[in-house]
Protein backbone atom coordinates (compact mmCIF):
# COMPACT_ATOMS: atom_id res chain seq x y z
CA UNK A 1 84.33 83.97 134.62
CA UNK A 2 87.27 84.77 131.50
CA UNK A 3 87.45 82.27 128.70
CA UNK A 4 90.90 82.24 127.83
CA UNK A 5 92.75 81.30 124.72
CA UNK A 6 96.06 79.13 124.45
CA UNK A 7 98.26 80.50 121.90
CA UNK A 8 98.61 77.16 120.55
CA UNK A 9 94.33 77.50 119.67
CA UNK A 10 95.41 81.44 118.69
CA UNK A 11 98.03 79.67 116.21
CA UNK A 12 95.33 77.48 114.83
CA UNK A 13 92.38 79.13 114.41
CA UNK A 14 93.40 82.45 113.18
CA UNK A 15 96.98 82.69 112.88
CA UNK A 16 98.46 79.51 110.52
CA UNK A 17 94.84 80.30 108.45
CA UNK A 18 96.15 84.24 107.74
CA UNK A 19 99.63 82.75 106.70
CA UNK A 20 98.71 80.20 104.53
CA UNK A 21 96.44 82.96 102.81
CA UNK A 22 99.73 84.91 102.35
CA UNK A 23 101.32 81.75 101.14
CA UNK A 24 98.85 81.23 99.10
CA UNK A 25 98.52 84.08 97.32
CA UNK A 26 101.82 84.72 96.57
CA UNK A 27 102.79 81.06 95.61
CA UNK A 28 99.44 81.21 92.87
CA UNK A 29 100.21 85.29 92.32
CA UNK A 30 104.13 85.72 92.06
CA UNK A 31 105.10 82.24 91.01
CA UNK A 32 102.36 81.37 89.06
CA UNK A 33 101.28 78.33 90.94
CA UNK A 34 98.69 76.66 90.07
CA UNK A 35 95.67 76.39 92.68
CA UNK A 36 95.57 72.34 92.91
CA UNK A 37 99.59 72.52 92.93
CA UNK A 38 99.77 75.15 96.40
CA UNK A 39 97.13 72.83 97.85
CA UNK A 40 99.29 69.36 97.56
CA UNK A 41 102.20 71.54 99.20
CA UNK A 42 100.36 73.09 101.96
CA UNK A 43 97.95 69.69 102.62
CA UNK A 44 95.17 71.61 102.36
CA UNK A 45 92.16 71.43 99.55
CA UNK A 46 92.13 73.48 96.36
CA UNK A 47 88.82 75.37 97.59
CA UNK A 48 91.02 76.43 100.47
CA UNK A 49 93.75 77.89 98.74
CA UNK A 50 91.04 79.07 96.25
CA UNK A 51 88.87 80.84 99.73
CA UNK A 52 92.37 82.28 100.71
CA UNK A 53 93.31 83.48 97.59
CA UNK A 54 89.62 85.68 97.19
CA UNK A 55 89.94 86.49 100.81
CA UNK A 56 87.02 84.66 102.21
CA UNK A 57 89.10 82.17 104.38
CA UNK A 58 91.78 83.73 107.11
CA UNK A 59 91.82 86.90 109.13
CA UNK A 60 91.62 89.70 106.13
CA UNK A 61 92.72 92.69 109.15
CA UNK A 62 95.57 89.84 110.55
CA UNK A 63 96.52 89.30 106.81
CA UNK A 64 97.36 93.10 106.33
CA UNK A 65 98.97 93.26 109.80
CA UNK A 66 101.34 90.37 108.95
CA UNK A 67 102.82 91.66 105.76
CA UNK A 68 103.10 94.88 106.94
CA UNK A 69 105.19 93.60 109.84
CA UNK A 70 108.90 93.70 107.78
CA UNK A 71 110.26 90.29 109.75
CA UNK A 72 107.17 88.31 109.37
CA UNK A 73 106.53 89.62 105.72
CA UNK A 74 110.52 88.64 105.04
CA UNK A 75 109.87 85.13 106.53
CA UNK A 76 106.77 84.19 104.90
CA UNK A 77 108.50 85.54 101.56
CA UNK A 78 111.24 82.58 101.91
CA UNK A 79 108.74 79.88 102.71
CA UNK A 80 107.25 80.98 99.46
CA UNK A 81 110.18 81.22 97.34
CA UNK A 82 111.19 77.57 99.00
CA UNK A 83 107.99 76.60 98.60
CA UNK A 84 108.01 77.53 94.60
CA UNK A 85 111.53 76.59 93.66
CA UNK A 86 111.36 73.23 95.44
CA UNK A 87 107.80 72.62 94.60
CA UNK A 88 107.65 70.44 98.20
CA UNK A 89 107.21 71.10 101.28
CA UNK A 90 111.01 69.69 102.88
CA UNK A 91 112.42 69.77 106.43
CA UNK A 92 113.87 73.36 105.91
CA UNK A 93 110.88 74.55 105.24
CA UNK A 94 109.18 72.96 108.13
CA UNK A 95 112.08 74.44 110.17
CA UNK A 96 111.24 78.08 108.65
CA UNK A 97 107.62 77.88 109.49
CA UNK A 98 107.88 76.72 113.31
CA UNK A 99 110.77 79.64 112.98
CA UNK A 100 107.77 81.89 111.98
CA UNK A 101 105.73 80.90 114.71
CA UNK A 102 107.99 81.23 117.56
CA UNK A 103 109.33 84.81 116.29
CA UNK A 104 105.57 85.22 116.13
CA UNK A 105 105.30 84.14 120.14
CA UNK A 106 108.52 85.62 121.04
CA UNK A 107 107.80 89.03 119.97
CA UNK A 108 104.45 89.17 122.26
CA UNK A 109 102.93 89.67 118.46
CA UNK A 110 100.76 86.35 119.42
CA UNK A 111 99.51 88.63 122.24
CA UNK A 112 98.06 91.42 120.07
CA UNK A 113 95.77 88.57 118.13
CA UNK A 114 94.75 87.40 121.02
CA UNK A 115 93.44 90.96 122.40
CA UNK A 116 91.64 91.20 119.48
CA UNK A 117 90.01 88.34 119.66
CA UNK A 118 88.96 88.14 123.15
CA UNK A 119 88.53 91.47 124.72
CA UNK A 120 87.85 90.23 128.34
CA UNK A 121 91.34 88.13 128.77
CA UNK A 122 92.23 88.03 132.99
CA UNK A 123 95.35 90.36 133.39
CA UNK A 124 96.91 88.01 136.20
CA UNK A 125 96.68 84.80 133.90
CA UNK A 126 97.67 87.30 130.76
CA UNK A 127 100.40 88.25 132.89
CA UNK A 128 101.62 84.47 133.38
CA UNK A 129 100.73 83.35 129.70
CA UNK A 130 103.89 86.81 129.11
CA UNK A 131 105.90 86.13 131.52
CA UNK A 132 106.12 82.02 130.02
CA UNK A 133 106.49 83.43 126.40
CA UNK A 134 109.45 85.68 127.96
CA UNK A 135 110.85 82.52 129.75
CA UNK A 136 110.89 80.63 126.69
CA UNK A 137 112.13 82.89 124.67
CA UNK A 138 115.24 83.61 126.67
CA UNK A 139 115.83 79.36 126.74
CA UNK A 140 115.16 78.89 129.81
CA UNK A 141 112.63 76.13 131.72
């Protein structure tokens, strides 16, 4: 018997925690946020952003892999800057950050966090969960 993974719990449980520690750290790092202030914007607690700032919330190996990927690492940097110069979290930026997550999807990058997560995934139904992502991507139903 495989236990498989949705992307959607992929998204939640390791990927949107690894970006908001980016987020985090560069909105409190670069733009001199304070902690309290990047927690109201994000709807998260301060001890959050304060956990993702010292590394002991989200992926710390996912982290490194994101902003060394140059698109991702672009995309997150203009949620930030939005993020600081607007000091809210408006419609555009909600637009970037489901933007984020589909490149994320799209690219099959959602497919490398998953294989290191689970290690036992079923090729047929990883196969299927691919060839969906493909199908989506290209716009079609």
């Amino acid at each position: 018997m495989y236990s498989m993974l949705l992307p959607s719990e992929i998204e939640s449980k390791t990927l949107i925690p690894a970006i908001r520690a980016i987020i985090s750290r560069r909105l409190v790092n670069d733009y001199n946020m304070r902690e309290e202030d990047v927690a109201k914007l994000l709807g998260i607690t301060q001890a959050a952003v304060s956990n993702y700032i010292r590394g002991t919330r989200g992926d710390a190996e996912l982290v490194k892999k994101l902003t060394n990927l140059p698109t991702i690492a672009k995309r997150i940097d203009e949620i930030s800057r939005e993020l600081a110069s607007s000091k809210a979290f408006l419609p555009s930026t909600m637009a970037k950050y489901i933007g984020l997550l589909n490149y994320i999807r799209q690219s099959m990058i959602i497919c490398d966090i998953h294989h290191t997560i689970e290690d036992n995934i079923d090729k047929e139904v990883c196969k299927a969960c691919e060839d969906m992502l493909i199908k989506n991507s290209s716009g079609t139903d």
